[in-house]
Protein backbone atom coordinates (compact mmCIF):
# COMPACT_ATOMS: atom_id res chain seq x y z
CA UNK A 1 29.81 47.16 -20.21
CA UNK A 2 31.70 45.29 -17.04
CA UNK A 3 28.71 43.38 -15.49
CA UNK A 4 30.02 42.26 -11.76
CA UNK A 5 28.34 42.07 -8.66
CA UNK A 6 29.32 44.06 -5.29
CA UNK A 7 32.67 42.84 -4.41
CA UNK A 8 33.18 41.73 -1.33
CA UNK A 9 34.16 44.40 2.04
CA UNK A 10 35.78 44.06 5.20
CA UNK A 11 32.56 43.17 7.76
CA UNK A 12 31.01 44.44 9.00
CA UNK A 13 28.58 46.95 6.87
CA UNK A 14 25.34 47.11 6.30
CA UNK A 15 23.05 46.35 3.09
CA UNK A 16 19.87 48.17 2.73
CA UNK A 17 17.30 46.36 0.54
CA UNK A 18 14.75 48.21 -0.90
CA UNK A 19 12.22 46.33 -3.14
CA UNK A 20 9.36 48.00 -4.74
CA UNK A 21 6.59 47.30 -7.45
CA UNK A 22 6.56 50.08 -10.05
CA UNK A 23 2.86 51.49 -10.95
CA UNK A 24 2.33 50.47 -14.53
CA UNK A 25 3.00 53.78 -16.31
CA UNK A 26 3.81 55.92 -13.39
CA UNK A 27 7.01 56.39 -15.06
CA UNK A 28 7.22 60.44 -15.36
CA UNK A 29 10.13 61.75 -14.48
CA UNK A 30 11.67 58.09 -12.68
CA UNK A 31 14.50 57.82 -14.47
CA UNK A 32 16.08 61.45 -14.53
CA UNK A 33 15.50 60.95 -10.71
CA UNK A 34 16.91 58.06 -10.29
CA UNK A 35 20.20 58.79 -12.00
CA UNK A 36 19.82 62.11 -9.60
CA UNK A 37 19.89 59.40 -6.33
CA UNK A 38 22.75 57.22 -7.69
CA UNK A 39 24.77 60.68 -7.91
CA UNK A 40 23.71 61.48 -4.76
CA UNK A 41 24.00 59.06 -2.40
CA UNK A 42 27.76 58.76 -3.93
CA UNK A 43 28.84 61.68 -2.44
CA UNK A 44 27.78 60.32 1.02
CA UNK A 45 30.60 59.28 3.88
CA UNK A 46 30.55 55.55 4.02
CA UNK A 47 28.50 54.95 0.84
CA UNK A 48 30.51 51.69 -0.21
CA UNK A 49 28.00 51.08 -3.57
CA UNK A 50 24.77 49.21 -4.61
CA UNK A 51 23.24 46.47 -7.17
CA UNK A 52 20.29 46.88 -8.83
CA UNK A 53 17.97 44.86 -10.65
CA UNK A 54 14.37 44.84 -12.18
CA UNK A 55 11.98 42.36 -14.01
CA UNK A 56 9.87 42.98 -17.10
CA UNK A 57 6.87 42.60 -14.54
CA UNK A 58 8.35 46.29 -12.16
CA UNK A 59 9.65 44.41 -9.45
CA UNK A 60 12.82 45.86 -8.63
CA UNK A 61 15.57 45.60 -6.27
CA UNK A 62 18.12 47.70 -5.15
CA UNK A 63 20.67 46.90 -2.52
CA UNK A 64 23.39 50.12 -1.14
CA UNK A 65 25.75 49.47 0.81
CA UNK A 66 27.08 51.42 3.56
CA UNK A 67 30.27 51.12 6.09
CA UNK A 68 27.60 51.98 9.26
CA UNK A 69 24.39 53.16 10.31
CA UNK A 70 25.90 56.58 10.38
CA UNK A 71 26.23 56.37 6.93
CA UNK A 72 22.60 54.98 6.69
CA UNK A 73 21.40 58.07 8.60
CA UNK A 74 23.03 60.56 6.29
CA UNK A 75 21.37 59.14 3.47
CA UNK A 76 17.90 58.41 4.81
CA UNK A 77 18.13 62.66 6.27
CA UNK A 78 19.08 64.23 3.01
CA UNK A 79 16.46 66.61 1.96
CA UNK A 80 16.30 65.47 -1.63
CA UNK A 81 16.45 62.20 -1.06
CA UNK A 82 13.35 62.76 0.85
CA UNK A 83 11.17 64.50 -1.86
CA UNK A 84 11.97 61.85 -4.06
CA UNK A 85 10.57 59.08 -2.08
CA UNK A 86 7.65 61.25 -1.35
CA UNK A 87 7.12 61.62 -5.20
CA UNK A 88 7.85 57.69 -5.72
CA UNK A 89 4.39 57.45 -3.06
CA UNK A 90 2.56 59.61 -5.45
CA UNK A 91 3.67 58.52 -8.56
CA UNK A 92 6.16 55.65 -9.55
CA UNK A 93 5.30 52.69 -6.95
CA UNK A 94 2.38 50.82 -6.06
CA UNK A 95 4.49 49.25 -2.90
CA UNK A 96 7.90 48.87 -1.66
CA UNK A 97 9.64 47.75 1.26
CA UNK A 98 12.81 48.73 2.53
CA UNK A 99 15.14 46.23 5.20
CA UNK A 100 18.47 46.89 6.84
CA UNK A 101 21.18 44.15 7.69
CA UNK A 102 24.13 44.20 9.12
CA UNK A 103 26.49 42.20 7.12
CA UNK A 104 28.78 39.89 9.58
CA UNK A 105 30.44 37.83 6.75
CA UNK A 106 31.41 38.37 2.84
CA UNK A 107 32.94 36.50 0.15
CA UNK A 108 32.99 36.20 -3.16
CA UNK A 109 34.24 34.57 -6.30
CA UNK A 110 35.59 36.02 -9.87
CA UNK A 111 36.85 33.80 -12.80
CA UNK A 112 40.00 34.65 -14.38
């Protein structure tokens, strides 16, 4: 597996942050749906990708990455999208917090 981080883009974009604390053995169904969201939010216009990263504690963060807050909109409307955060409130977090940047300058660095 080809472990890199989000390349650098052409500012600016924007990087939506969401961080969340899992519920300790709300699991269920999390994964399915989450693999459901990563194909989903794919097929949006302007979707330029995401990082994602979680301790052995449940924190977790997950950063997409989108060309505008069009983009942003599309994804935050889509119906499924929706019920699943409605069942991650009922089931799979304990908290979370989502922020929105605008990204004004990006660089980055690759040996070899």
């Amino acid at each position: 597996m080809d472990i890199k981080p989000f390349a650098a883009h052409e500012p600016p974009y924007y990087a939506v942050v969401f961080t969340s604390v899992r519920r300790e053995g709300g699991v269920g169904e999390y994964g399915e749906a989450a693999a459901r969201m990563e194909e989903l939010v794919k097929e949006v216009p302007g979707f330029l990708g995401y990082e994602s990263a979680r301790t052995p504690g449940g924190l977790g963060i997950t950063v997409g990455y989108f060309r505008d807050e069009e983009a942003i909109g599309v994804w935050q409307r889509n119906a499924e999208h929706r019920v699943v955060q409605q069942q991650g409130r009922e089931e799979w977090y304990d908290s979370y917090s989502v922020h929105v940047a605008k990204v004004e300058r990006s660089y980055g660095f690759e040996r070899g």
